[in-house]
C-alpha atoms as a PDB file:
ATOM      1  CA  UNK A   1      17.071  -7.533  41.140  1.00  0.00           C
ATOM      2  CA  UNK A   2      17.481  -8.909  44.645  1.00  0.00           C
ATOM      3  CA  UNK A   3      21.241  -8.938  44.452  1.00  0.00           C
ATOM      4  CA  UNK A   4      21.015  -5.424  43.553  1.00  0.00           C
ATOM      5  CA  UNK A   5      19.110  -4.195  46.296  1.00  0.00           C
ATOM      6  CA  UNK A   6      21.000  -6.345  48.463  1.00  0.00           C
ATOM      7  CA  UNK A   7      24.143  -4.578  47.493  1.00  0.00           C
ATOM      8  CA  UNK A   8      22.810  -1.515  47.751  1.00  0.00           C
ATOM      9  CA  UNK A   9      21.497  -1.662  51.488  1.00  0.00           C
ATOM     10  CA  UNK A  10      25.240  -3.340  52.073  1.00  0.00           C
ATOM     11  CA  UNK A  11      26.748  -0.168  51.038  1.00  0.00           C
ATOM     12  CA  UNK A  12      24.151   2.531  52.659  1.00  0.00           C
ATOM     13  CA  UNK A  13      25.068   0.752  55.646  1.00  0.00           C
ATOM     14  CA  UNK A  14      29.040   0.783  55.104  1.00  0.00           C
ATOM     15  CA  UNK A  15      28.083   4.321  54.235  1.00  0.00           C
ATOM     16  CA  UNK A  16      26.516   5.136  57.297  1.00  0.00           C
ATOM     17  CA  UNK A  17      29.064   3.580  59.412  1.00  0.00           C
ATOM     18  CA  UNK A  18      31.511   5.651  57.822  1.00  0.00           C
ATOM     19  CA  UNK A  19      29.820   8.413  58.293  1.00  0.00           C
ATOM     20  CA  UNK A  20      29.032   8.434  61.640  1.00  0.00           C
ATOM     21  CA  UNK A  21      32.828   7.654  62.568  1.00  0.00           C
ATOM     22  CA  UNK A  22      34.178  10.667  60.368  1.00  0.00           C
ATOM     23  CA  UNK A  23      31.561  13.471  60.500  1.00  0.00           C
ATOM     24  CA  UNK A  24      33.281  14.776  63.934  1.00  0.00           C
ATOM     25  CA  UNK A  25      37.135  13.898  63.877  1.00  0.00           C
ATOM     26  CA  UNK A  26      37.646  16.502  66.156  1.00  0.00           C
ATOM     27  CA  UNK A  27      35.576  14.785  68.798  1.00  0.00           C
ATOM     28  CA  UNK A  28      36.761  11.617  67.400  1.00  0.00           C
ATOM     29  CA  UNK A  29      40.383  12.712  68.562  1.00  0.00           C
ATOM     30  CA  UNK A  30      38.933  14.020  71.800  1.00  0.00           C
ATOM     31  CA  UNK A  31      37.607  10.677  72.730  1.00  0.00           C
ATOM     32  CA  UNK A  32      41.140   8.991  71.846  1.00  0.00           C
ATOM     33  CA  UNK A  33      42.772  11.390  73.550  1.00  0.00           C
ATOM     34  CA  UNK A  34      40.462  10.818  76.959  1.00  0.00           C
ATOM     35  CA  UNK A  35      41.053   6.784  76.619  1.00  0.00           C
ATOM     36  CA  UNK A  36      45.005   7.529  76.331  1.00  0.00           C
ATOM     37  CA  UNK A  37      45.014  10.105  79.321  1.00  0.00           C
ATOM     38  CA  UNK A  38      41.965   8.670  81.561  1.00  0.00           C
ATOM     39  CA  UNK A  39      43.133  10.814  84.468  1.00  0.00           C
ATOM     40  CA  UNK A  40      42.809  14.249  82.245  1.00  0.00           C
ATOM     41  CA  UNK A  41      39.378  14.203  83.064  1.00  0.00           C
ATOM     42  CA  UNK A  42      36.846  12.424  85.150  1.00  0.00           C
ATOM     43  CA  UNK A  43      34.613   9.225  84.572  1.00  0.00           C
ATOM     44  CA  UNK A  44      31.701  11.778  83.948  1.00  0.00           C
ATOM     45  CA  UNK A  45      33.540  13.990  81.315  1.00  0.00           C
ATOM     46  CA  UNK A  46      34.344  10.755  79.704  1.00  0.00           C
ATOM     47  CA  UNK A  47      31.207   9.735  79.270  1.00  0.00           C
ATOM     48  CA  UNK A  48      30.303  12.999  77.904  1.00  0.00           C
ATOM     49  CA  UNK A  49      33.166  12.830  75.474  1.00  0.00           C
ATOM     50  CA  UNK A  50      32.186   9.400  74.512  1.00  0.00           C
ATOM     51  CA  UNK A  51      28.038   9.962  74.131  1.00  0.00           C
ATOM     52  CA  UNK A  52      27.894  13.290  73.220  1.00  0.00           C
ATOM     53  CA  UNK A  53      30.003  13.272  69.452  1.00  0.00           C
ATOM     54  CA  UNK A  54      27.547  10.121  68.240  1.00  0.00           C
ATOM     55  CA  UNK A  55      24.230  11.841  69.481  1.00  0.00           C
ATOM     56  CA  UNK A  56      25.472  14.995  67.206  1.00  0.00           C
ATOM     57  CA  UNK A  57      26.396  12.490  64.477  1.00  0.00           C
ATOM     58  CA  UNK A  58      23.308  10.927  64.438  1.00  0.00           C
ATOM     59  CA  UNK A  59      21.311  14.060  64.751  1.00  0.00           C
ATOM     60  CA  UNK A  60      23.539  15.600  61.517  1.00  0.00           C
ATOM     61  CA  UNK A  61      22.614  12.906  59.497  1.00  0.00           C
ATOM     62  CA  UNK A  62      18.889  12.147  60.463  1.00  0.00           C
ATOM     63  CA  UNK A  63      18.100  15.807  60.225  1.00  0.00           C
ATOM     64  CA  UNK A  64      17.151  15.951  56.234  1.00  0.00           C
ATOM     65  CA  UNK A  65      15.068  12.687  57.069  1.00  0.00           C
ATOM     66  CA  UNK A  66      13.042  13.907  59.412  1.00  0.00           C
ATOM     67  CA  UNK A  67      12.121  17.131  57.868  1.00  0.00           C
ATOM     68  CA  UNK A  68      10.464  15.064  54.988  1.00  0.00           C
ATOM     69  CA  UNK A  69       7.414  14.525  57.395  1.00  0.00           C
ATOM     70  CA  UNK A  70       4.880  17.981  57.553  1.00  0.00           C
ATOM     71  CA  UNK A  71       3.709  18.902  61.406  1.00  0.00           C
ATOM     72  CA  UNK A  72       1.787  21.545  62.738  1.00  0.00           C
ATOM     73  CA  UNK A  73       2.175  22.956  65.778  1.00  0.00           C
ATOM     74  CA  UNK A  74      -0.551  20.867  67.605  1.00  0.00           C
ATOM     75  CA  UNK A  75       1.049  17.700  66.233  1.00  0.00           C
ATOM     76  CA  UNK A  76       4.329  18.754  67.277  1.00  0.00           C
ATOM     77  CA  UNK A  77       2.843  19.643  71.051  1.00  0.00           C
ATOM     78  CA  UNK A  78       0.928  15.974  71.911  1.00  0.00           C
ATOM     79  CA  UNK A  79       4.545  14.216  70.241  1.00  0.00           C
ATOM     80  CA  UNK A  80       6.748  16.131  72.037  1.00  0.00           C
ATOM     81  CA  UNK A  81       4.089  15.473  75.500  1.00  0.00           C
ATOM     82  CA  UNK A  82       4.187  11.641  74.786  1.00  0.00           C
ATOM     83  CA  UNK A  83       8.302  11.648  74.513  1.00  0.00           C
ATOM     84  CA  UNK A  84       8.045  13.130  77.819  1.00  0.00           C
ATOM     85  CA  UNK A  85       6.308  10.237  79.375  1.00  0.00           C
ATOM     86  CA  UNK A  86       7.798   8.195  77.838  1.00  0.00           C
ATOM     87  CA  UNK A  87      11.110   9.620  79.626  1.00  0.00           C
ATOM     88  CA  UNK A  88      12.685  11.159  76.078  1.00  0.00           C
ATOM     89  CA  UNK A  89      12.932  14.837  76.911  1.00  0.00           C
ATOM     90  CA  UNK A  90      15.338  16.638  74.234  1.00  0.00           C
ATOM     91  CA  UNK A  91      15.200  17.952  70.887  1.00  0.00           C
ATOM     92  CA  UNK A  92      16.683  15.478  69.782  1.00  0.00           C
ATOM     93  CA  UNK A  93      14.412  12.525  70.433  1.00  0.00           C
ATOM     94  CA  UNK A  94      11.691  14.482  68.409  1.00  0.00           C
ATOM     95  CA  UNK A  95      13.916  13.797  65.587  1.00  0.00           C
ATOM     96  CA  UNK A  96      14.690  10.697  65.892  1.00  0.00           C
ATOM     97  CA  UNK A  97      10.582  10.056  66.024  1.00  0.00           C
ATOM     98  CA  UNK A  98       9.997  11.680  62.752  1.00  0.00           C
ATOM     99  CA  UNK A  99      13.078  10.358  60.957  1.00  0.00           C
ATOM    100  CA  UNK A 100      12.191   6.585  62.361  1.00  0.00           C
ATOM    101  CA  UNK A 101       8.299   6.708  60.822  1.00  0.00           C
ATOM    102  CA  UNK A 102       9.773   7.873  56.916  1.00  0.00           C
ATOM    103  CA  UNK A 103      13.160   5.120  57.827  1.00  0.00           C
ATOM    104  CA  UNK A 104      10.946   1.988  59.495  1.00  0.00           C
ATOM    105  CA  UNK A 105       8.261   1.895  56.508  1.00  0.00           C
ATOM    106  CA  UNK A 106      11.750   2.401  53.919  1.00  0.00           C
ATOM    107  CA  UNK A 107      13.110  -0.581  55.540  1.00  0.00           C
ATOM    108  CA  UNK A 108      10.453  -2.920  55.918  1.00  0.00           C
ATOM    109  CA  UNK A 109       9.643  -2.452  52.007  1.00  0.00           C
ATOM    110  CA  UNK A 110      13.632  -3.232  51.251  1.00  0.00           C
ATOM    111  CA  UNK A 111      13.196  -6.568  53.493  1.00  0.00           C
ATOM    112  CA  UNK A 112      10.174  -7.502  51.608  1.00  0.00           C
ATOM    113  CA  UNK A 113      11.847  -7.123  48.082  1.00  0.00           C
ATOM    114  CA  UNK A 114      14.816  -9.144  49.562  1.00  0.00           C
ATOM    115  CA  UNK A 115      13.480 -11.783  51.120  1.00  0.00           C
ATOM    116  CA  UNK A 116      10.427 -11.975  48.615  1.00  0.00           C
ATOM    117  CA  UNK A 117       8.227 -12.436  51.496  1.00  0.00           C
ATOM    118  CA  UNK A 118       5.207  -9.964  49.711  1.00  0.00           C
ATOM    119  CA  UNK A 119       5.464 -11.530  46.100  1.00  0.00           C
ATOM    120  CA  UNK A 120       2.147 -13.197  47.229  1.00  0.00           C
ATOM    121  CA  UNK A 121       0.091  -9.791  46.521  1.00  0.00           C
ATOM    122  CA  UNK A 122       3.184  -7.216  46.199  1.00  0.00           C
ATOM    123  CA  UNK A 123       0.007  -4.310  46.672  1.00  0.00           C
ATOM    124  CA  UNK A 124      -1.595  -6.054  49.583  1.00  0.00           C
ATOM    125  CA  UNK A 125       1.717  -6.748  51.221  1.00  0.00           C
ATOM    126  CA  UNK A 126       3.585  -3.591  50.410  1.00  0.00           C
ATOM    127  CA  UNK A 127       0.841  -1.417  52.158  1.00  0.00           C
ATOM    128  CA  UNK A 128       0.026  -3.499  54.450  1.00  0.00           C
ATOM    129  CA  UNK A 129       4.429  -3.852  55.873  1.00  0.00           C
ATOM    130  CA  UNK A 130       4.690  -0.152  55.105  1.00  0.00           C
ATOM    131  CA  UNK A 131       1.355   0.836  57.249  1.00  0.00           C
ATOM    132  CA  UNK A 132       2.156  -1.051  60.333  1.00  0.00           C
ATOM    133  CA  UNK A 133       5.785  -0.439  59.938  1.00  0.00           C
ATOM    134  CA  UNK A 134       4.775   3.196  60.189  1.00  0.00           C
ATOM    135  CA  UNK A 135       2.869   3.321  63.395  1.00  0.00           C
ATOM    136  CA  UNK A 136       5.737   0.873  65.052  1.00  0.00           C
ATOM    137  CA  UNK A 137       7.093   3.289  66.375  1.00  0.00           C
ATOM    138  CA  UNK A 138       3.948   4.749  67.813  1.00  0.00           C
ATOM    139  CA  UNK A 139       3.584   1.319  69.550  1.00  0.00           C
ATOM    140  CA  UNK A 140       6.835   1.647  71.094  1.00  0.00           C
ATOM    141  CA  UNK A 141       6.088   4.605  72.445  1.00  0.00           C
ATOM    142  CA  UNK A 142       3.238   3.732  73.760  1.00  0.00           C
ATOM    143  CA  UNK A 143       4.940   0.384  75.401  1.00  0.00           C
ATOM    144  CA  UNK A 144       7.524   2.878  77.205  1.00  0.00           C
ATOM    145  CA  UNK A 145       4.531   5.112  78.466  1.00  0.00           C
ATOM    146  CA  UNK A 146       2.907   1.631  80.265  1.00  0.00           C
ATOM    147  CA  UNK A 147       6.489   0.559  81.785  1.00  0.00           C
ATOM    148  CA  UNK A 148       7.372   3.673  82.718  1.00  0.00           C
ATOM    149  CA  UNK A 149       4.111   4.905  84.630  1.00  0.00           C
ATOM    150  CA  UNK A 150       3.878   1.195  86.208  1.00  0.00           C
ATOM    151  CA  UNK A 151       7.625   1.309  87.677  1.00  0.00           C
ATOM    152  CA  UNK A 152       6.553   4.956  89.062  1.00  0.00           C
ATOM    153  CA  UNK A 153       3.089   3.299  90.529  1.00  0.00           C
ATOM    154  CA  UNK A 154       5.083   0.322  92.012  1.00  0.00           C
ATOM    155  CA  UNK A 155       8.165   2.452  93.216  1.00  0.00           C
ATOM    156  CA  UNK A 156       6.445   5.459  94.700  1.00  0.00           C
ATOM    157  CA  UNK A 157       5.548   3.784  98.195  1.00  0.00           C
ATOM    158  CA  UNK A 158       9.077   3.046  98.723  1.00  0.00           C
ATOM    159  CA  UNK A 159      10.231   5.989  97.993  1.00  0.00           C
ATOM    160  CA  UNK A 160       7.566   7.719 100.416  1.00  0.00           C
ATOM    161  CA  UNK A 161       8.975   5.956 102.547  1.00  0.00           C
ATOM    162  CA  UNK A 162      12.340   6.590 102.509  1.00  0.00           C
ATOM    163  CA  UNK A 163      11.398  10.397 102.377  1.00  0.00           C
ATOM    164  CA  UNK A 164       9.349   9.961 105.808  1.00  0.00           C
ATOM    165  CA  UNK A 165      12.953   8.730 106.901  1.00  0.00           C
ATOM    166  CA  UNK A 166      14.900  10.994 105.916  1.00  0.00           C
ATOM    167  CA  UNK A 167      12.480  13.965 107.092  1.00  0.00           C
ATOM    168  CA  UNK A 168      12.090  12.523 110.877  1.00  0.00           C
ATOM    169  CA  UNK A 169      16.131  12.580 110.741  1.00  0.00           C
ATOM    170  CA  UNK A 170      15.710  16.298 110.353  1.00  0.00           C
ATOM    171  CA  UNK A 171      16.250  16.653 106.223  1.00  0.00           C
ATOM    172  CA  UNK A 172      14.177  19.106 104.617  1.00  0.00           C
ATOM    173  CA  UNK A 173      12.334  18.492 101.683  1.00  0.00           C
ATOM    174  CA  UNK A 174      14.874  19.777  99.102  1.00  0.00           C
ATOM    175  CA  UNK A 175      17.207  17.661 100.699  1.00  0.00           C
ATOM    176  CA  UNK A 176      15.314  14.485 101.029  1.00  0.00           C
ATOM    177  CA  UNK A 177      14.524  14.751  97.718  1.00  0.00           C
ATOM    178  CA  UNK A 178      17.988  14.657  96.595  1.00  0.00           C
ATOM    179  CA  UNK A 179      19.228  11.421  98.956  1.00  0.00           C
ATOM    180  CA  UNK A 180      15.622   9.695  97.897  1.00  0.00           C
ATOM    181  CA  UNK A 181      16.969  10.246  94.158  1.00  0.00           C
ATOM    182  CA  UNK A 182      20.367   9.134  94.975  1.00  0.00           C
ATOM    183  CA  UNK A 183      18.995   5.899  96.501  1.00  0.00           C
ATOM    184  CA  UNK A 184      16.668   4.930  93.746  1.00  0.00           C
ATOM    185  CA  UNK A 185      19.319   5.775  91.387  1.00  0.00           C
ATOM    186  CA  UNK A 186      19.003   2.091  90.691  1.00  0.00           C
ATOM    187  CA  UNK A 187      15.914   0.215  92.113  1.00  0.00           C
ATOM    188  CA  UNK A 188      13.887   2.463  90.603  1.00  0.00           C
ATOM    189  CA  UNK A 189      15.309   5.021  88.046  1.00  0.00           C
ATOM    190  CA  UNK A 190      12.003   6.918  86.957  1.00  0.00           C
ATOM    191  CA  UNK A 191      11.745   8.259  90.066  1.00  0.00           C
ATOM    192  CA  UNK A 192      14.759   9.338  90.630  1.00  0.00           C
ATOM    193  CA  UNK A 193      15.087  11.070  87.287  1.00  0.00           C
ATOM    194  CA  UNK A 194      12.199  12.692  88.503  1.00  0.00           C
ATOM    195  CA  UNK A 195      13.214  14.001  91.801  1.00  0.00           C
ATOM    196  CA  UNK A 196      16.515  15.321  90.103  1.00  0.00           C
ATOM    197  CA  UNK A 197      14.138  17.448  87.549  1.00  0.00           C
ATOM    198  CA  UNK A 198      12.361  19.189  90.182  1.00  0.00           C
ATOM    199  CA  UNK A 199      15.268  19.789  92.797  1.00  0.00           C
ATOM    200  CA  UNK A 200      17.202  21.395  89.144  1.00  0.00           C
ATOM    201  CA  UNK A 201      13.799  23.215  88.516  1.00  0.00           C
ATOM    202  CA  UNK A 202      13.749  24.740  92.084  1.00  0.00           C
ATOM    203  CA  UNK A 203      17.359  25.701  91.577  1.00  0.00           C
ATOM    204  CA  UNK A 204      16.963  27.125  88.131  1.00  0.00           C
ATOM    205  CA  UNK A 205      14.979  29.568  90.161  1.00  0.00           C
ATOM    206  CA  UNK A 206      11.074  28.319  89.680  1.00  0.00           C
ATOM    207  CA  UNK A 207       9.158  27.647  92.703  1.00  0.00           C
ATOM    208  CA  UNK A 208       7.996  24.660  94.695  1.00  0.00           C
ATOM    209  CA  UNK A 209       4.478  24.923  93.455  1.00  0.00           C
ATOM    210  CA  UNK A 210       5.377  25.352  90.190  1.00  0.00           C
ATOM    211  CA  UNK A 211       8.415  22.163  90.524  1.00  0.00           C
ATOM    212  CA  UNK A 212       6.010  19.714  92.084  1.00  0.00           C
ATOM    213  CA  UNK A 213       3.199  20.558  89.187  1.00  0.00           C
ATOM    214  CA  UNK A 214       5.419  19.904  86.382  1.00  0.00           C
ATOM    215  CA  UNK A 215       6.269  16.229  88.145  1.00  0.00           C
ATOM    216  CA  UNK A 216       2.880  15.663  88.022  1.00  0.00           C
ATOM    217  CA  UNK A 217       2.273  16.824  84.441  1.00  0.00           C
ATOM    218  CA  UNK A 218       5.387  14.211  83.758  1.00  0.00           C
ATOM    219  CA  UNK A 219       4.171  11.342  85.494  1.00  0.00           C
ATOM    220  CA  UNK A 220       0.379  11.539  83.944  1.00  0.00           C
ATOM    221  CA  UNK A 221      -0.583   9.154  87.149  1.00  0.00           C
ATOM    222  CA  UNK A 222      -3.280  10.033  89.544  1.00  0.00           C
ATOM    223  CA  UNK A 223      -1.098   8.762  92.579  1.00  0.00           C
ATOM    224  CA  UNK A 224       1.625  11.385  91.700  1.00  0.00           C
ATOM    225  CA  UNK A 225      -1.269  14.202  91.604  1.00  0.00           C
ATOM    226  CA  UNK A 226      -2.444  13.259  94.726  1.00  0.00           C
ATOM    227  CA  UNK A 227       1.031  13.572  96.400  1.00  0.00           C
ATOM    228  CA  UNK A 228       2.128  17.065  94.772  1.00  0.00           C
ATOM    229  CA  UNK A 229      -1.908  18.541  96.097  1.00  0.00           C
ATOM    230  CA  UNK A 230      -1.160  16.811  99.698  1.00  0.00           C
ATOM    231  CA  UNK A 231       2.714  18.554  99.509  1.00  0.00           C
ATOM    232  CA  UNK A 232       0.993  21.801  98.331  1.00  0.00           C
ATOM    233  CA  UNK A 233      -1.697  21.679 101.159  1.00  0.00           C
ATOM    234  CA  UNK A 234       1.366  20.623 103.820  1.00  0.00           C
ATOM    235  CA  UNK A 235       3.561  23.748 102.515  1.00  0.00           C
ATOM    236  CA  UNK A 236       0.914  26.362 102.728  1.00  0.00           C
ATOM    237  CA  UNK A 237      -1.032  25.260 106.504  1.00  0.00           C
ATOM    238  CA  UNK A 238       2.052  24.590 107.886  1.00  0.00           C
ATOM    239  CA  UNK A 239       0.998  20.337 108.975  1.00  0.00           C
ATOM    240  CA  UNK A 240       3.414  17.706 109.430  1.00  0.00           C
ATOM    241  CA  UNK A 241       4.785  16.507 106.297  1.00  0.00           C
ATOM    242  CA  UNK A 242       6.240  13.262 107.422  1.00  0.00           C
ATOM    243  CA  UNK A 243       2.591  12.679 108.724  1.00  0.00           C
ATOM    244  CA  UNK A 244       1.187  12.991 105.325  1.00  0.00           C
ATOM    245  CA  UNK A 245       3.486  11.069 103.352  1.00  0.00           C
ATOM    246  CA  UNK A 246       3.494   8.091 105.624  1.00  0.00           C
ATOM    247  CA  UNK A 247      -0.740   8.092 105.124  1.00  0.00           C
ATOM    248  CA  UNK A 248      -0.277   8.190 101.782  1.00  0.00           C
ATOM    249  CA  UNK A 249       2.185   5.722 101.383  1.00  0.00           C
ATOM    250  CA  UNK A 250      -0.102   3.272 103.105  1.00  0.00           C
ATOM    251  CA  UNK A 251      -3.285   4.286 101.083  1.00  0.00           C
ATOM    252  CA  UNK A 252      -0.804   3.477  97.724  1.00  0.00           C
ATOM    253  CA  UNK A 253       0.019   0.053  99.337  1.00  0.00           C
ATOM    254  CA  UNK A 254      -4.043  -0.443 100.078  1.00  0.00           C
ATOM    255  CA  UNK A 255      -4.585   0.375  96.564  1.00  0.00           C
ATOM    256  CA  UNK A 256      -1.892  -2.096  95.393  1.00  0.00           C
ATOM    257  CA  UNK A 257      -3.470  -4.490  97.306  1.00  0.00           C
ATOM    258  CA  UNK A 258      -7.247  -4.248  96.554  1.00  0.00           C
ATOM    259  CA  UNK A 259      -5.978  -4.174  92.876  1.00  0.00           C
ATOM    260  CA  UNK A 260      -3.880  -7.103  93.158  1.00  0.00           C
ATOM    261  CA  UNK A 261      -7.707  -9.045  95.027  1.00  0.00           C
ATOM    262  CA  UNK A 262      -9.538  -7.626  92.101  1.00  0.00           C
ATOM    263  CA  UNK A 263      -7.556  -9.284  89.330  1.00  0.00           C
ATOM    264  CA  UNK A 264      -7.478 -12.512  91.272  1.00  0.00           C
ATOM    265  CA  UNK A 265     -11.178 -12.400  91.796  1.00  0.00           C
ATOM    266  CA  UNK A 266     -10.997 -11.783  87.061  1.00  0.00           C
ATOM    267  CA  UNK A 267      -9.512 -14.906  86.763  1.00  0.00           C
ATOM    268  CA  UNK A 268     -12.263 -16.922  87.560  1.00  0.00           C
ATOM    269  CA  UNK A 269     -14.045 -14.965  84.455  1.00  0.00           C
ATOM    270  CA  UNK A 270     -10.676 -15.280  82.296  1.00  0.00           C
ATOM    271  CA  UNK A 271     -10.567 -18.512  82.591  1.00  0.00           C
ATOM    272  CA  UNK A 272     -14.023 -19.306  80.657  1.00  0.00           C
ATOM    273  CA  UNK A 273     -12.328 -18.739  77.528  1.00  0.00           C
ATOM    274  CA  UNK A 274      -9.140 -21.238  77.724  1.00  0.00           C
ATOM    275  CA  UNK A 275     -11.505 -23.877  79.147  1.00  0.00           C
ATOM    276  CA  UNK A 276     -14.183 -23.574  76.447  1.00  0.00           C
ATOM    277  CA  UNK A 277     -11.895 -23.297  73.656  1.00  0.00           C
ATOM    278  CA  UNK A 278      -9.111 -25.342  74.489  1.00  0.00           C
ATOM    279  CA  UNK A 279      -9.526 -27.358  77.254  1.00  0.00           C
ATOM    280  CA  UNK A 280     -12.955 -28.617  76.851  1.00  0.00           C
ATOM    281  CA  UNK A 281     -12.984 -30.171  73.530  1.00  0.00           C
ATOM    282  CA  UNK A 282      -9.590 -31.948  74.590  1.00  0.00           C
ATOM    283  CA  UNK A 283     -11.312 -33.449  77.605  1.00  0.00           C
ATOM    284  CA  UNK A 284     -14.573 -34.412  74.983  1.00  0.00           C
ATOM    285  CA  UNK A 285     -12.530 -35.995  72.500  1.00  0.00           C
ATOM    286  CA  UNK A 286     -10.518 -38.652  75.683  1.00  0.00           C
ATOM    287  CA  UNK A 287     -13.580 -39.255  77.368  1.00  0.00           C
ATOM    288  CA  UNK A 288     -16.181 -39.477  74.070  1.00  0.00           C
ATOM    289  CA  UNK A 289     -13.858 -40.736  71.209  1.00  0.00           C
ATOM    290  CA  UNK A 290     -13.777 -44.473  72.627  1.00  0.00           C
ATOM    291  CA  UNK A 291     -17.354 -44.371  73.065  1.00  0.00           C
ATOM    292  CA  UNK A 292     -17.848 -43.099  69.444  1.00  0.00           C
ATOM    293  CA  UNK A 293     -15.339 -45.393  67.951  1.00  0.00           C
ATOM    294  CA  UNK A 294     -17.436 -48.361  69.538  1.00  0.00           C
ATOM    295  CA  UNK A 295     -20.770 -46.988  68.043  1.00  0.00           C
ATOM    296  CA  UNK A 296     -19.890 -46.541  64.999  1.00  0.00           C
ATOM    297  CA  UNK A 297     -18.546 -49.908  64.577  1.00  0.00           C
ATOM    298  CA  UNK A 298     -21.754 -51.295  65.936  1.00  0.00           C
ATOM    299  CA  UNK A 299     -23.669 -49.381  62.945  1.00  0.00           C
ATOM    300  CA  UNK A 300     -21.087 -50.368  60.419  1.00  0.00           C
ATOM    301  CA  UNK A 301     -21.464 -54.158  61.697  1.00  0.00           C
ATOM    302  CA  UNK A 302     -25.361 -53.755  61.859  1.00  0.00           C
ATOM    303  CA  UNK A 303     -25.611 -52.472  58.664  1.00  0.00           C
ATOM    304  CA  UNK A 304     -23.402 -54.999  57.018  1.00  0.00           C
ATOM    305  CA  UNK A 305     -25.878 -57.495  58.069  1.00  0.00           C
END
C-alpha cells in the first residue's frame, strides 16, 4: 500500500512538472528566444518573460483547486486585507491561499500514510496532521504580517530622514518620495514598495489625501498613521514639512528607545521562570546531593546496627 502511494505522488509530481513546462510553449519559446537574443529586449522585459509564463502556469493549474473551498464575500474581504499586509497584493495570491489550505492538509495525510508516522491512532493522527496542516498557512501569514510591519517600524526613521534631506535640497514631496524609494530599494524594501504605490496612485490620477490614506490602511501601524495625519495637516496650513518629519523621526527613535528600556527592565521578570525550573534544581542537586548521599548512609549504617 505504501509503495503504491509512493508511486503515485512520484508521478503527480512528474505530472506537474510536465505540466507546468508545456501548458505555455508559446511563452516557453519566448523565453528561449530572449536567452538566445539578450539584447532584443532589456533586463526588465526579461524578467517579465521569464516570471510572468510560470505565474500563469501555476495559476491555470491551481485554479480548479482553489474553487473547491466556499467563501462569502466577507471572508473573501478580511483574506484579501491580510494578503495585503502581508505584502501579496494580486489576484493571484488569493488563489494560491485557497488552493494551499485544500493542497497542505492533502499532503500532510499522503506523508503520514508513507512514512507510517499516524499508525499509532490513524483517527487521532489523521485529524489532528490534517487540522494544523490546514491553518499552516494561516500561520504563515500571520508570520509575514509581524516581519513585515516590524521592518516598516524599524525602517521608517531612516527613511524620514532621508526625506528631510532630500526636501531641504529643494525636492518636493512627490519627488522625495521617489529617490527615498529608490534608496531603500534594498535596506529596507517594504518601504519602498510602499512609496512606489502611492507616487503610482497619485499618478493614476487619485489625490494626495486619498494616496497617503491607503499607505496607512497598508501598513496597519500606528507610526505610519501618525505620519500620513501630520503630512495631511502640513499640506492643508501650509507649515514646514521638513520641520515635521524631522520631529517625528526623533519621537519614532524615542519610542524605539523607551521600548528597547522596557523589555530590558522584563527580563528581570522573565528570568523567574528559567531559574526556577531549570536552573535551581541543578544548583540543589550539586550543592545537596553530597550531603544526602552522606545521610543516608549514616541511616543505612545506624540501622544495620
Amino acid at each position: 500500500m505504501q509503495l503504491i502511494l509512493l508511486t503515485f505522488v512520484s508521478v503527480f509530481l512528474v505530472a506537474l512538472a510536465a505540466g507546468l513546462l508545456l501548458v505555455d510553449r508559446q511563452a516557453l519559446r519566448a523565453r528561449v528566444a530572449s536567452v538566445v537574443r539578450p539584447d532584443a529586449e532589456s533586463s526588465e522585459g526579461l524578467l517579465h518573460h521569464f516570471l510572468r509564463p510560470s505565474a500563469d502556469s501555476v495559476g491555470k493549474l491551481i485554479d480548479p483547486v482553489q474553487k473547491l473551498l466556499p467563501r462569502t464575500a466577507q471572508e473573501l474581504s478580511i483574506v484579501r486585507t491580510r494578503l495585503m499586509l502581508a505584502g501579496y497584493r494580486k489576484q493571484f495570491h488569493v488563489d494560491l491561499y485557497y488552493a494551499s489550505k485544500v493542497l497542505t492538509p492533502l499532503a500532510m495525510v499522503v506523508i503520514l500514510t508513507v512514512t507510517g508516522t499516524g499508525a499509532f491512532d490513524p483517527f487521532i493522527g489523521y485529524m489532528l496532521a490534517a487540522g494544523l496542516s490546514f491553518l499552516l498557512p494561516d500561520f504563515y501569514i500571520g508570520n509575514r504580517i509581524a516581519n513585515r510591519k516590524l521592518n516598516i517600524q524599524l525602517g521608517l526613521s531612516e527613511a524620514l530622514d532621508l526625506m528631510v534631506v532630500c526636501i531641504e535640497a529643494g525636492l518636493g514631496l512627490d519627488q522625495t518620495l521617489q529617490r527615498v524609494s529608490e534608496e531603500l530599494r534594498i535596506s529596507c524594501r517594504e518601504i519602498s514598495e510602499e512609496f512606489e504605490i502611492v507616487i503610482l496612485q497619485q499618478r493614476a490620477g487619485r489625490s494626495r489625501a486619498e494616496a497617503w490614506r491607503g499607505l496607512a490602511t497598508r501598513t496597519d501601524l500606528e507610526s505610519v498613521r501618525a505620519l500620513v495625519a501630520m503630512l495631511m495637516q502640513a499640506d492643508q496650513f501650509g507649515t514646514s514639512v521638513s520641520t515635521c518629519l524631522r520631529v517625528h523621526s526623533d519621537s519614532l527613535r524615542t519610542q524605539r528607545r523607551q521600548k528597547a528600556e522596557e523589555e530590558a527592565a522584563k527580563t528581570t521578570v522573565k528570568l523567574v521562570f528559567p531559574l526556577v525550573f531549570f536552573i535551581f534544581p541543578s544548583l540543589f542537586l550539586v550543592v545537596l546531593g553530597p550531603s544526602m548521599i552522606i545521610m543516608v548512609d549514616a541511616f543505612n549504617k545506624y540501622l544495620l546496627k
